[in-house]
ModelCIF file with pLDDT and N, C-alpha, C, O atoms, coordinates in Angstrom:
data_MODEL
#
_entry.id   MODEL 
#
_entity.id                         1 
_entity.type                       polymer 
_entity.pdbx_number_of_molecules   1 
#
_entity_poly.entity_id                      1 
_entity_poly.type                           'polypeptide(L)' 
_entity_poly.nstd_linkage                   no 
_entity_poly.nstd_monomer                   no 
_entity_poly.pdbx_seq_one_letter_code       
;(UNK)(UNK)(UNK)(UNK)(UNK)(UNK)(UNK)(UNK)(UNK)(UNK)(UNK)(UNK)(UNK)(UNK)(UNK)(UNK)
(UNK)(UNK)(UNK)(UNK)(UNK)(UNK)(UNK)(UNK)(UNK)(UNK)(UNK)(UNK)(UNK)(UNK)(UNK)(UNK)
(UNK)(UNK)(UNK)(UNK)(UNK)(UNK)(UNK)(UNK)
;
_entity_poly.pdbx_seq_one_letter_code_can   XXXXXXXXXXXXXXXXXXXXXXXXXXXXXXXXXXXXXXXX 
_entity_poly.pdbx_strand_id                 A 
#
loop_
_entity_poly_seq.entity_id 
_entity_poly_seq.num 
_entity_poly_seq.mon_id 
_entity_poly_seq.hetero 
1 1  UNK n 
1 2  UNK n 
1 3  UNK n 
1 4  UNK n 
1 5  UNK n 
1 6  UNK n 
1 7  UNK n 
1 8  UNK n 
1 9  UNK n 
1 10 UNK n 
1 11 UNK n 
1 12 UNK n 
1 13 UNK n 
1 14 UNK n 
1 15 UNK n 
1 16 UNK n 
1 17 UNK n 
1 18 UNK n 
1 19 UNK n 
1 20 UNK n 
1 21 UNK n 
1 22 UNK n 
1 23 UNK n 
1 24 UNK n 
1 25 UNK n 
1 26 UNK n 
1 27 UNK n 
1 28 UNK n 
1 29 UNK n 
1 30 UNK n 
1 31 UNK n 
1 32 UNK n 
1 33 UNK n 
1 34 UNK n 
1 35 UNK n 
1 36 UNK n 
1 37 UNK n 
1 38 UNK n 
1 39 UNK n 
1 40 UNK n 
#
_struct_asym.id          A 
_struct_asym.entity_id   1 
#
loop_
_ma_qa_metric.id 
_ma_qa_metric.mode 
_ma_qa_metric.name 
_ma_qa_metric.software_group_id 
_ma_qa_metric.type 
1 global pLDDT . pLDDT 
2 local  pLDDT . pLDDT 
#
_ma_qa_metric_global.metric_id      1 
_ma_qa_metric_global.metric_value   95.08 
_ma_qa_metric_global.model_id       1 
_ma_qa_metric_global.ordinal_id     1 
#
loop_
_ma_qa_metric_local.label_asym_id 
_ma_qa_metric_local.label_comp_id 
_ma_qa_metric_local.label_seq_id 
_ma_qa_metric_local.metric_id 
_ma_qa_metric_local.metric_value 
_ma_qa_metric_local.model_id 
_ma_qa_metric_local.ordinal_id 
A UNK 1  2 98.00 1 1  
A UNK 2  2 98.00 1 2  
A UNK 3  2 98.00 1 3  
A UNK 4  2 98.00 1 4  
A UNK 5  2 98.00 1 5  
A UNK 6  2 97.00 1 6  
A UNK 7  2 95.00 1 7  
A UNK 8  2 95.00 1 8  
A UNK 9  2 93.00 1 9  
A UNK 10 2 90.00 1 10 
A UNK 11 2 93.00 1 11 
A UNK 12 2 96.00 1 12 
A UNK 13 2 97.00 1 13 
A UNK 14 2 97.00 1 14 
A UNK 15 2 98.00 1 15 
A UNK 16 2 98.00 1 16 
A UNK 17 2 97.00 1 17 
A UNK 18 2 98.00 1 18 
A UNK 19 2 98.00 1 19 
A UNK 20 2 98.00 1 20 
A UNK 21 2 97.00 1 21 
A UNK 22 2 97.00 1 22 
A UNK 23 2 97.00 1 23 
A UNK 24 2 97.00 1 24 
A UNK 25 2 95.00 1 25 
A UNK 26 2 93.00 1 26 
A UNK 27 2 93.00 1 27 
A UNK 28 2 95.00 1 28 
A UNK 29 2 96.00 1 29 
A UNK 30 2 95.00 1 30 
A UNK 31 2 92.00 1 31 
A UNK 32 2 90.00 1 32 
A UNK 33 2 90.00 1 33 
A UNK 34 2 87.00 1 34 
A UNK 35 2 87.00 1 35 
A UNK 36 2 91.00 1 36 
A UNK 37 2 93.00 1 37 
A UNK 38 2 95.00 1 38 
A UNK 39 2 96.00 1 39 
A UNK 40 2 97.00 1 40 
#
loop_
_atom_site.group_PDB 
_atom_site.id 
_atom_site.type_symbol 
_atom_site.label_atom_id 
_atom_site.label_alt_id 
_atom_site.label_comp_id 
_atom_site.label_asym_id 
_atom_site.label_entity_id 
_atom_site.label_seq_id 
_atom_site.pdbx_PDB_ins_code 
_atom_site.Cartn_x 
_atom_site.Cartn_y 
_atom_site.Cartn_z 
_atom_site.occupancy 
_atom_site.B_iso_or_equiv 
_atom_site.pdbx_formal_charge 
_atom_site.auth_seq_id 
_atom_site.auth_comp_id 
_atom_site.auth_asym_id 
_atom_site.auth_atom_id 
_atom_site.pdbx_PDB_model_num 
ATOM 1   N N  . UNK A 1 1  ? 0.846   -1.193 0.000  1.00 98.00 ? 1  UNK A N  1 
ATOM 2   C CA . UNK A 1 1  ? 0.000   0.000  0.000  1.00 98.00 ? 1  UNK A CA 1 
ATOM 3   C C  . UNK A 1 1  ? 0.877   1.238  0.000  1.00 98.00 ? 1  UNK A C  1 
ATOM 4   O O  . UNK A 1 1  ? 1.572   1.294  1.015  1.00 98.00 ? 1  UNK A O  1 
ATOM 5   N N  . UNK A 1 2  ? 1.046   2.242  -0.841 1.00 98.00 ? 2  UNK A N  1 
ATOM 6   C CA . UNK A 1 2  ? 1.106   3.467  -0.605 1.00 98.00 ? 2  UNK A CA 1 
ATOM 7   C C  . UNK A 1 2  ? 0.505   4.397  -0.569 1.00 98.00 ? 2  UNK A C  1 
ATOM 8   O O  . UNK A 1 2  ? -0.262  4.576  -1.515 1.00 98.00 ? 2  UNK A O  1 
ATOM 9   N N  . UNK A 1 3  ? 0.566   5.625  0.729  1.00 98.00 ? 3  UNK A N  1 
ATOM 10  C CA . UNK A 1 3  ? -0.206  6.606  0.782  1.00 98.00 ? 3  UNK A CA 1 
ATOM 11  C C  . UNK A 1 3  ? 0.608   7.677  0.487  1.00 98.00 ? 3  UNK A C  1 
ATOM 12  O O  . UNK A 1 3  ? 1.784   7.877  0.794  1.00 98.00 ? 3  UNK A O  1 
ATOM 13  N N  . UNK A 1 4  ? -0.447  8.573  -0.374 1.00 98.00 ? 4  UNK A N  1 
ATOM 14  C CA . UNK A 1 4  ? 0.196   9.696  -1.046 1.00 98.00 ? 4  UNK A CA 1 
ATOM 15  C C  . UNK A 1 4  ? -0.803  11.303 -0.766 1.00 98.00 ? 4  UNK A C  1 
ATOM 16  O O  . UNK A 1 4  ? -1.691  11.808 -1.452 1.00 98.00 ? 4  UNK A O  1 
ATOM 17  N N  . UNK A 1 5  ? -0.136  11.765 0.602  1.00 98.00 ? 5  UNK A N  1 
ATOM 18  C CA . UNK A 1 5  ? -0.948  13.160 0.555  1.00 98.00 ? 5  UNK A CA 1 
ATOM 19  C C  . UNK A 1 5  ? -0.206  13.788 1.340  1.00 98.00 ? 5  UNK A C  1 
ATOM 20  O O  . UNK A 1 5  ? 0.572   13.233 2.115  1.00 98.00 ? 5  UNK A O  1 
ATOM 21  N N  . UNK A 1 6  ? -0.403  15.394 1.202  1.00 97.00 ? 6  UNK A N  1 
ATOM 22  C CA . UNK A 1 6  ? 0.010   16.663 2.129  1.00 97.00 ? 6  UNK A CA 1 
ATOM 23  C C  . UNK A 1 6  ? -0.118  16.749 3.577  1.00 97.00 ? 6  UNK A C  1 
ATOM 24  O O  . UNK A 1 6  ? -1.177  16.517 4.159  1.00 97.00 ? 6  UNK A O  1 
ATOM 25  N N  . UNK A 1 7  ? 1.302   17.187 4.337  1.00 95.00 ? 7  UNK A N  1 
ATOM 26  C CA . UNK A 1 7  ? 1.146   17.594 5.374  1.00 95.00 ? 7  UNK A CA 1 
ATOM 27  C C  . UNK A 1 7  ? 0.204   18.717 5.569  1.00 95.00 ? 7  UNK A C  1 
ATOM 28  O O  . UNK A 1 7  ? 0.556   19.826 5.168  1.00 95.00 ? 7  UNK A O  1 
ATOM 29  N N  . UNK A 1 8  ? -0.842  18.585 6.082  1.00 95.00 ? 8  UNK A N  1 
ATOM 30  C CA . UNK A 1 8  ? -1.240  20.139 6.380  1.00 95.00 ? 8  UNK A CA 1 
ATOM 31  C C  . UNK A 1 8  ? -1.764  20.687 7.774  1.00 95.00 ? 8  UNK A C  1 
ATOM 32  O O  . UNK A 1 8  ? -2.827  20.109 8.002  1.00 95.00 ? 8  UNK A O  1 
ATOM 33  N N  . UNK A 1 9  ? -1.505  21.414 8.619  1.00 93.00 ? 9  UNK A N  1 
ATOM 34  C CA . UNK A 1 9  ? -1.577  21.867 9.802  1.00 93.00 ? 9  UNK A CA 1 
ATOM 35  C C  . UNK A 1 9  ? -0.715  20.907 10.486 1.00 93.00 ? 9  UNK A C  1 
ATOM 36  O O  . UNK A 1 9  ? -1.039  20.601 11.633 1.00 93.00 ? 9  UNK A O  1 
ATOM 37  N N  . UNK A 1 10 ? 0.485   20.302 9.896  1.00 90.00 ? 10 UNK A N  1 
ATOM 38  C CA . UNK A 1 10 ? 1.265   19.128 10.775 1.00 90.00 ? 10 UNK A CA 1 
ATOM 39  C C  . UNK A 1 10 ? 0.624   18.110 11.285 1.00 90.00 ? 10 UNK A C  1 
ATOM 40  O O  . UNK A 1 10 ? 0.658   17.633 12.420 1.00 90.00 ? 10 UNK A O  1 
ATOM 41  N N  . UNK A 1 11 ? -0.234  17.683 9.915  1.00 93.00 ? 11 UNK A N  1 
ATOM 42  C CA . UNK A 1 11 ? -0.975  16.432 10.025 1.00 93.00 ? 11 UNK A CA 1 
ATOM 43  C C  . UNK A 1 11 ? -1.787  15.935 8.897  1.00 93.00 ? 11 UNK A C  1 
ATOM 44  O O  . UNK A 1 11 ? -1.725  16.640 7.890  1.00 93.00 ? 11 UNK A O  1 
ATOM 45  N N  . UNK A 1 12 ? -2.675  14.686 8.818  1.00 96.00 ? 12 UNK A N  1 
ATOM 46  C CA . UNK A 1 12 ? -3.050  14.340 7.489  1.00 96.00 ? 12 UNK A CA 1 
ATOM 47  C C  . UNK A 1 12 ? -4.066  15.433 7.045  1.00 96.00 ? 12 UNK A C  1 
ATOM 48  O O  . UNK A 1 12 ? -4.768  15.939 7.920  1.00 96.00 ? 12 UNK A O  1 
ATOM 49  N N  . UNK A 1 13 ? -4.166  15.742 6.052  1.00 97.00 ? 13 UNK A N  1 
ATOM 50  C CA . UNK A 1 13 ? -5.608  16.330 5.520  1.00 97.00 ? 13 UNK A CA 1 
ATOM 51  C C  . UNK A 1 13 ? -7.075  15.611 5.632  1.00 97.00 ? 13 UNK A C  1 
ATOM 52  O O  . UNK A 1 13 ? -7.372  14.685 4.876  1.00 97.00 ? 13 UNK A O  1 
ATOM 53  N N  . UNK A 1 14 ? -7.843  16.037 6.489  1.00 97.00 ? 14 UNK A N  1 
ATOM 54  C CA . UNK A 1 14 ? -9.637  15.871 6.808  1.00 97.00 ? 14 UNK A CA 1 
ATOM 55  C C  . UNK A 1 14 ? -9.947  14.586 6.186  1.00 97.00 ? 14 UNK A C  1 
ATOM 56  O O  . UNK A 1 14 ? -10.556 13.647 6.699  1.00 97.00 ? 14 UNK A O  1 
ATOM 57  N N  . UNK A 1 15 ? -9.422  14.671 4.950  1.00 98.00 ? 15 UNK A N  1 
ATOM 58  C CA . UNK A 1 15 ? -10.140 13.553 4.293  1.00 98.00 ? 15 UNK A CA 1 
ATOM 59  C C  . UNK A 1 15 ? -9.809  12.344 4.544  1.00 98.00 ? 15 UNK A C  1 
ATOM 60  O O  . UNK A 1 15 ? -10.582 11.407 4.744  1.00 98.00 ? 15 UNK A O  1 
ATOM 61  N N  . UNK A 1 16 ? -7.810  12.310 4.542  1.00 98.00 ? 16 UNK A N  1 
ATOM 62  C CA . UNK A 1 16 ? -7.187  11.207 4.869  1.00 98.00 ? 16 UNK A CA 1 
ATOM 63  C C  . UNK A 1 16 ? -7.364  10.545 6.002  1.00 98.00 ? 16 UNK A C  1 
ATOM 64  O O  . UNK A 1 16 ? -7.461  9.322  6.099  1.00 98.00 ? 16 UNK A O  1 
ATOM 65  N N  . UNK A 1 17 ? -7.431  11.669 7.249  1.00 97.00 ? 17 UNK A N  1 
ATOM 66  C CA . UNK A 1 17 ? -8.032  11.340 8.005  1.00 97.00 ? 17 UNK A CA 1 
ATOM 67  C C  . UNK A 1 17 ? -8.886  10.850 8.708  1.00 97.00 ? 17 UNK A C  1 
ATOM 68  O O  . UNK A 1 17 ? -8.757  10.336 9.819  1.00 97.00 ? 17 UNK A O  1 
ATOM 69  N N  . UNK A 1 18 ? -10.154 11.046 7.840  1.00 98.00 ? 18 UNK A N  1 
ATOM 70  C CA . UNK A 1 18 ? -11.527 10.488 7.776  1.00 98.00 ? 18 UNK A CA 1 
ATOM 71  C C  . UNK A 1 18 ? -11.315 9.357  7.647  1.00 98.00 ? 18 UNK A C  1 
ATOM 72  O O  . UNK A 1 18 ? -11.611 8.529  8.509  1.00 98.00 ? 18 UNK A O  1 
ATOM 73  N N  . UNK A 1 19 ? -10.651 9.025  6.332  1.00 98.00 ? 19 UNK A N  1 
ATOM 74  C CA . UNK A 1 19 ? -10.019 7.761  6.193  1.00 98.00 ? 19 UNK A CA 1 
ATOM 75  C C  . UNK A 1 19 ? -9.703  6.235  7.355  1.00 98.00 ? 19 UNK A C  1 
ATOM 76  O O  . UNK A 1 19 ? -10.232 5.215  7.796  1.00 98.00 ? 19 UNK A O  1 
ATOM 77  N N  . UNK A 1 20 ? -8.760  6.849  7.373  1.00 98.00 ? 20 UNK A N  1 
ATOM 78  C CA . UNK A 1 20 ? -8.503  6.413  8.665  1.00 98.00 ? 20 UNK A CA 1 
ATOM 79  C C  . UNK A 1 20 ? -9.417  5.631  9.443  1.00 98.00 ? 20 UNK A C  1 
ATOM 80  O O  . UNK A 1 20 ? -9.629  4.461  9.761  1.00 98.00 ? 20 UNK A O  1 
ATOM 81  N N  . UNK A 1 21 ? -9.959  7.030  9.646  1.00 97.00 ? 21 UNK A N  1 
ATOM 82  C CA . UNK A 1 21 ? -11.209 7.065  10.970 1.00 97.00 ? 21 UNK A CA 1 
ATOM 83  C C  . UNK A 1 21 ? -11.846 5.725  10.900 1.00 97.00 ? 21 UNK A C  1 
ATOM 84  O O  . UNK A 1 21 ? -11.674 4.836  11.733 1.00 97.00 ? 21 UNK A O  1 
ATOM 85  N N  . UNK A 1 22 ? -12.745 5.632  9.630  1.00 97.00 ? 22 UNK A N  1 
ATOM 86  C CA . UNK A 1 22 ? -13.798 5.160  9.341  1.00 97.00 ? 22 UNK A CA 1 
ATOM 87  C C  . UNK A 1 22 ? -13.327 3.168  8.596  1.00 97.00 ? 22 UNK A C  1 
ATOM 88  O O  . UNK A 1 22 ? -14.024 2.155  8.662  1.00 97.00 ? 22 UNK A O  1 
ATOM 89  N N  . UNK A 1 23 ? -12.190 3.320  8.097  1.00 97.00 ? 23 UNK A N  1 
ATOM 90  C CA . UNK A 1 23 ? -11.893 2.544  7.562  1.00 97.00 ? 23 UNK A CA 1 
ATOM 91  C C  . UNK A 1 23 ? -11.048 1.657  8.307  1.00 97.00 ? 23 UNK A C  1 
ATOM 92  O O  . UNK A 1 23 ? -11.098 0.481  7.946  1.00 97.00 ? 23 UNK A O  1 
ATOM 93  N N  . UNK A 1 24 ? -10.399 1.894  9.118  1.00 97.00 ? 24 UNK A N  1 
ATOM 94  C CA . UNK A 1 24 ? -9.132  1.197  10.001 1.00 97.00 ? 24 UNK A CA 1 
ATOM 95  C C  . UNK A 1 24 ? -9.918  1.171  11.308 1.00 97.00 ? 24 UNK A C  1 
ATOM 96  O O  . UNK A 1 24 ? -9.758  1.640  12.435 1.00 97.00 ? 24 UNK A O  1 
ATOM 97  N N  . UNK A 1 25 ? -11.181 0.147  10.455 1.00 95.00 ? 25 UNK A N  1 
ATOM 98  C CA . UNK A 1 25 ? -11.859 0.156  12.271 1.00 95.00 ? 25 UNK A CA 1 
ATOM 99  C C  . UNK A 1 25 ? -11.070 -0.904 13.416 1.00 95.00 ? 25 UNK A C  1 
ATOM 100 O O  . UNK A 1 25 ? -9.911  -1.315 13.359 1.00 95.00 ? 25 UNK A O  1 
ATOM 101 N N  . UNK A 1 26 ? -11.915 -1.133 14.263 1.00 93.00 ? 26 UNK A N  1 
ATOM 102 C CA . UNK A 1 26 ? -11.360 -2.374 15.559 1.00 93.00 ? 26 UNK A CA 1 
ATOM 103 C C  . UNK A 1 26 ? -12.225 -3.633 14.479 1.00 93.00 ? 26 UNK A C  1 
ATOM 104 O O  . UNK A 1 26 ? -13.142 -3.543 13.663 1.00 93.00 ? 26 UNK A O  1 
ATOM 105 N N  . UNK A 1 27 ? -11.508 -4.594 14.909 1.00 93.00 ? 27 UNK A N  1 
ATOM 106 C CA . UNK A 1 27 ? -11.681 -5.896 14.325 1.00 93.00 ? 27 UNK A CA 1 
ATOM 107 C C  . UNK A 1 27 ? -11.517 -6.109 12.466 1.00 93.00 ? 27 UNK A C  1 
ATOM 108 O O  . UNK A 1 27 ? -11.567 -7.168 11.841 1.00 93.00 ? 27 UNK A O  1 
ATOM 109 N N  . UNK A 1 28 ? -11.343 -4.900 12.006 1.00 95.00 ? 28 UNK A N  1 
ATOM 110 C CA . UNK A 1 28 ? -10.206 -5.074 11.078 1.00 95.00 ? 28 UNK A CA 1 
ATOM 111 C C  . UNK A 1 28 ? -8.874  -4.501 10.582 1.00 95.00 ? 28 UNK A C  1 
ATOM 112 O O  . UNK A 1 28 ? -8.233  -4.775 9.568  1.00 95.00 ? 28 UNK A O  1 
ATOM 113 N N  . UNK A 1 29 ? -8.674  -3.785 11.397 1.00 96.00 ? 29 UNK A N  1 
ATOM 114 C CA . UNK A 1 29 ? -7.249  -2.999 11.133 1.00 96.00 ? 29 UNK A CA 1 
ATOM 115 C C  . UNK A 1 29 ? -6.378  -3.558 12.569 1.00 96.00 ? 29 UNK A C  1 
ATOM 116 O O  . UNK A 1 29 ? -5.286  -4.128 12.551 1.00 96.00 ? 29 UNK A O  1 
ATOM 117 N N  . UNK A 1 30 ? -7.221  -3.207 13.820 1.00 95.00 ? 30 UNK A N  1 
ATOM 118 C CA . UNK A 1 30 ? -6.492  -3.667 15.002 1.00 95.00 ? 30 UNK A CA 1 
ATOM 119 C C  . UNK A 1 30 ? -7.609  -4.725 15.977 1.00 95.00 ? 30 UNK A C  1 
ATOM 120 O O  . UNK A 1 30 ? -8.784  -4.910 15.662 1.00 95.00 ? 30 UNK A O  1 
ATOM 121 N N  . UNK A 1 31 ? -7.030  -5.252 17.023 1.00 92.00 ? 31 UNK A N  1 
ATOM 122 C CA . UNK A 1 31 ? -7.702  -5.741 18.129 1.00 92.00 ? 31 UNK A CA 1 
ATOM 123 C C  . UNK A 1 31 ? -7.944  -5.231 19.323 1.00 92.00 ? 31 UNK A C  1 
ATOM 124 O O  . UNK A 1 31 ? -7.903  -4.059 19.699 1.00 92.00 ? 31 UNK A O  1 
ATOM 125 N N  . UNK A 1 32 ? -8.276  -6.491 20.056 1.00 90.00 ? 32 UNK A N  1 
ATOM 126 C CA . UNK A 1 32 ? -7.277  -6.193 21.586 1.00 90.00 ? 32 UNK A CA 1 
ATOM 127 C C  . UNK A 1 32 ? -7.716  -7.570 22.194 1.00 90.00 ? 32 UNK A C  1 
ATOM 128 O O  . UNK A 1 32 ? -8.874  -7.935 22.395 1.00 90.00 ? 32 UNK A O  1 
ATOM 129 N N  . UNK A 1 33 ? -6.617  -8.228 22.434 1.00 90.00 ? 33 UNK A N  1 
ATOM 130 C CA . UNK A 1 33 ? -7.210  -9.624 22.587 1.00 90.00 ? 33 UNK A CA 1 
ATOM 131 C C  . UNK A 1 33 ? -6.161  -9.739 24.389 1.00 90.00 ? 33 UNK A C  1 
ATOM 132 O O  . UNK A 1 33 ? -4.931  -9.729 24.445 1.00 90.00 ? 33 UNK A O  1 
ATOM 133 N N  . UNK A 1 34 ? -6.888  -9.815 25.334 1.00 87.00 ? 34 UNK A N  1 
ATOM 134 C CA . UNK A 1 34 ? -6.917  -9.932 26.737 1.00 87.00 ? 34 UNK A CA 1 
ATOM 135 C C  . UNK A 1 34 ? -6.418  -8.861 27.156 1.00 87.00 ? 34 UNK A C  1 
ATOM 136 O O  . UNK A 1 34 ? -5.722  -8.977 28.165 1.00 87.00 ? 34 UNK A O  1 
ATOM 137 N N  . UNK A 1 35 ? -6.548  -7.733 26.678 1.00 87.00 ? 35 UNK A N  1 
ATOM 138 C CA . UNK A 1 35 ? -6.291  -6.256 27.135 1.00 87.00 ? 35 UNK A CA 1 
ATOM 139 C C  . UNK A 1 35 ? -5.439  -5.854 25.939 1.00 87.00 ? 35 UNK A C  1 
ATOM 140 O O  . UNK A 1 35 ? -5.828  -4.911 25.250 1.00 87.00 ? 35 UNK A O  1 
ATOM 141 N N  . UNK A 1 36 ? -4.533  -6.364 25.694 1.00 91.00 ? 36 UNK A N  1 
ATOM 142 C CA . UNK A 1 36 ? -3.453  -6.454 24.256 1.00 91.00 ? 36 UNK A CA 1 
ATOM 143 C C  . UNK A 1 36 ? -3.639  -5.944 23.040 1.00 91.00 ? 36 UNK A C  1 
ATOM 144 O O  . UNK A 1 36 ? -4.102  -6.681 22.170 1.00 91.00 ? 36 UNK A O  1 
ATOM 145 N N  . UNK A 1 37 ? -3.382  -4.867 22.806 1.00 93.00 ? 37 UNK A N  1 
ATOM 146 C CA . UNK A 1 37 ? -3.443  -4.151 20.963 1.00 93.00 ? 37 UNK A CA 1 
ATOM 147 C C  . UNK A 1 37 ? -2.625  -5.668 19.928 1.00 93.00 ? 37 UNK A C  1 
ATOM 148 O O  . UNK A 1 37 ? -1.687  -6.462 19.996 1.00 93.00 ? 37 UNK A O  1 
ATOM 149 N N  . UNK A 1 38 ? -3.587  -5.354 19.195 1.00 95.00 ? 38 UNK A N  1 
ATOM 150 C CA . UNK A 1 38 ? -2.861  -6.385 18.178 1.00 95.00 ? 38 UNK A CA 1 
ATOM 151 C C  . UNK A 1 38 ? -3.097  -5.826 16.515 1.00 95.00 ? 38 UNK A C  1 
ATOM 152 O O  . UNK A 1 38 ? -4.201  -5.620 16.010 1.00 95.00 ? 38 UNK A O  1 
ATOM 153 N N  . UNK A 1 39 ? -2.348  -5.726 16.133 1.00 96.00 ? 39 UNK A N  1 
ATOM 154 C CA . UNK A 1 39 ? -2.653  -5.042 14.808 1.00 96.00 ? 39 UNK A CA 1 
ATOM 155 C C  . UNK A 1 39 ? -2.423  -6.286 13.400 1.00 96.00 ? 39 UNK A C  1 
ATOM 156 O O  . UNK A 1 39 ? -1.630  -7.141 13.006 1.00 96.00 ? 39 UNK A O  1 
ATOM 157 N N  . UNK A 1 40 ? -3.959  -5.535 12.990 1.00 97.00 ? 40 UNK A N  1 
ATOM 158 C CA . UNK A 1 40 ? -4.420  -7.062 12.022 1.00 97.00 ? 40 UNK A CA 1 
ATOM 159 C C  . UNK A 1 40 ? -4.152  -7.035 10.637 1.00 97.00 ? 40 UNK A C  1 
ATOM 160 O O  . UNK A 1 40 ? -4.430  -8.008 9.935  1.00 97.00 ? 40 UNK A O  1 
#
């Protein structure tokens, strides 16, 4: 995967961000399996 966007305010832009947000939820981007982050 590469991501390709502007620093802006010393951070991703709204959208990328959104991104993020919405897309890299719990139970498919990360866990937490007996208290434990686990990244999926």
């Amino acid at each position: 995967i590469t991501f390709i966007y502007p620093i802006w305010w010393t951070g991703l832009p709204a959208l990328m961000k959104g991104y993020i947000d919405r897309v890299f939820s719990y139970g498919f981007a990360y866990c937490y399996e007996q208290g434990i982050q686990k990244g999926l």
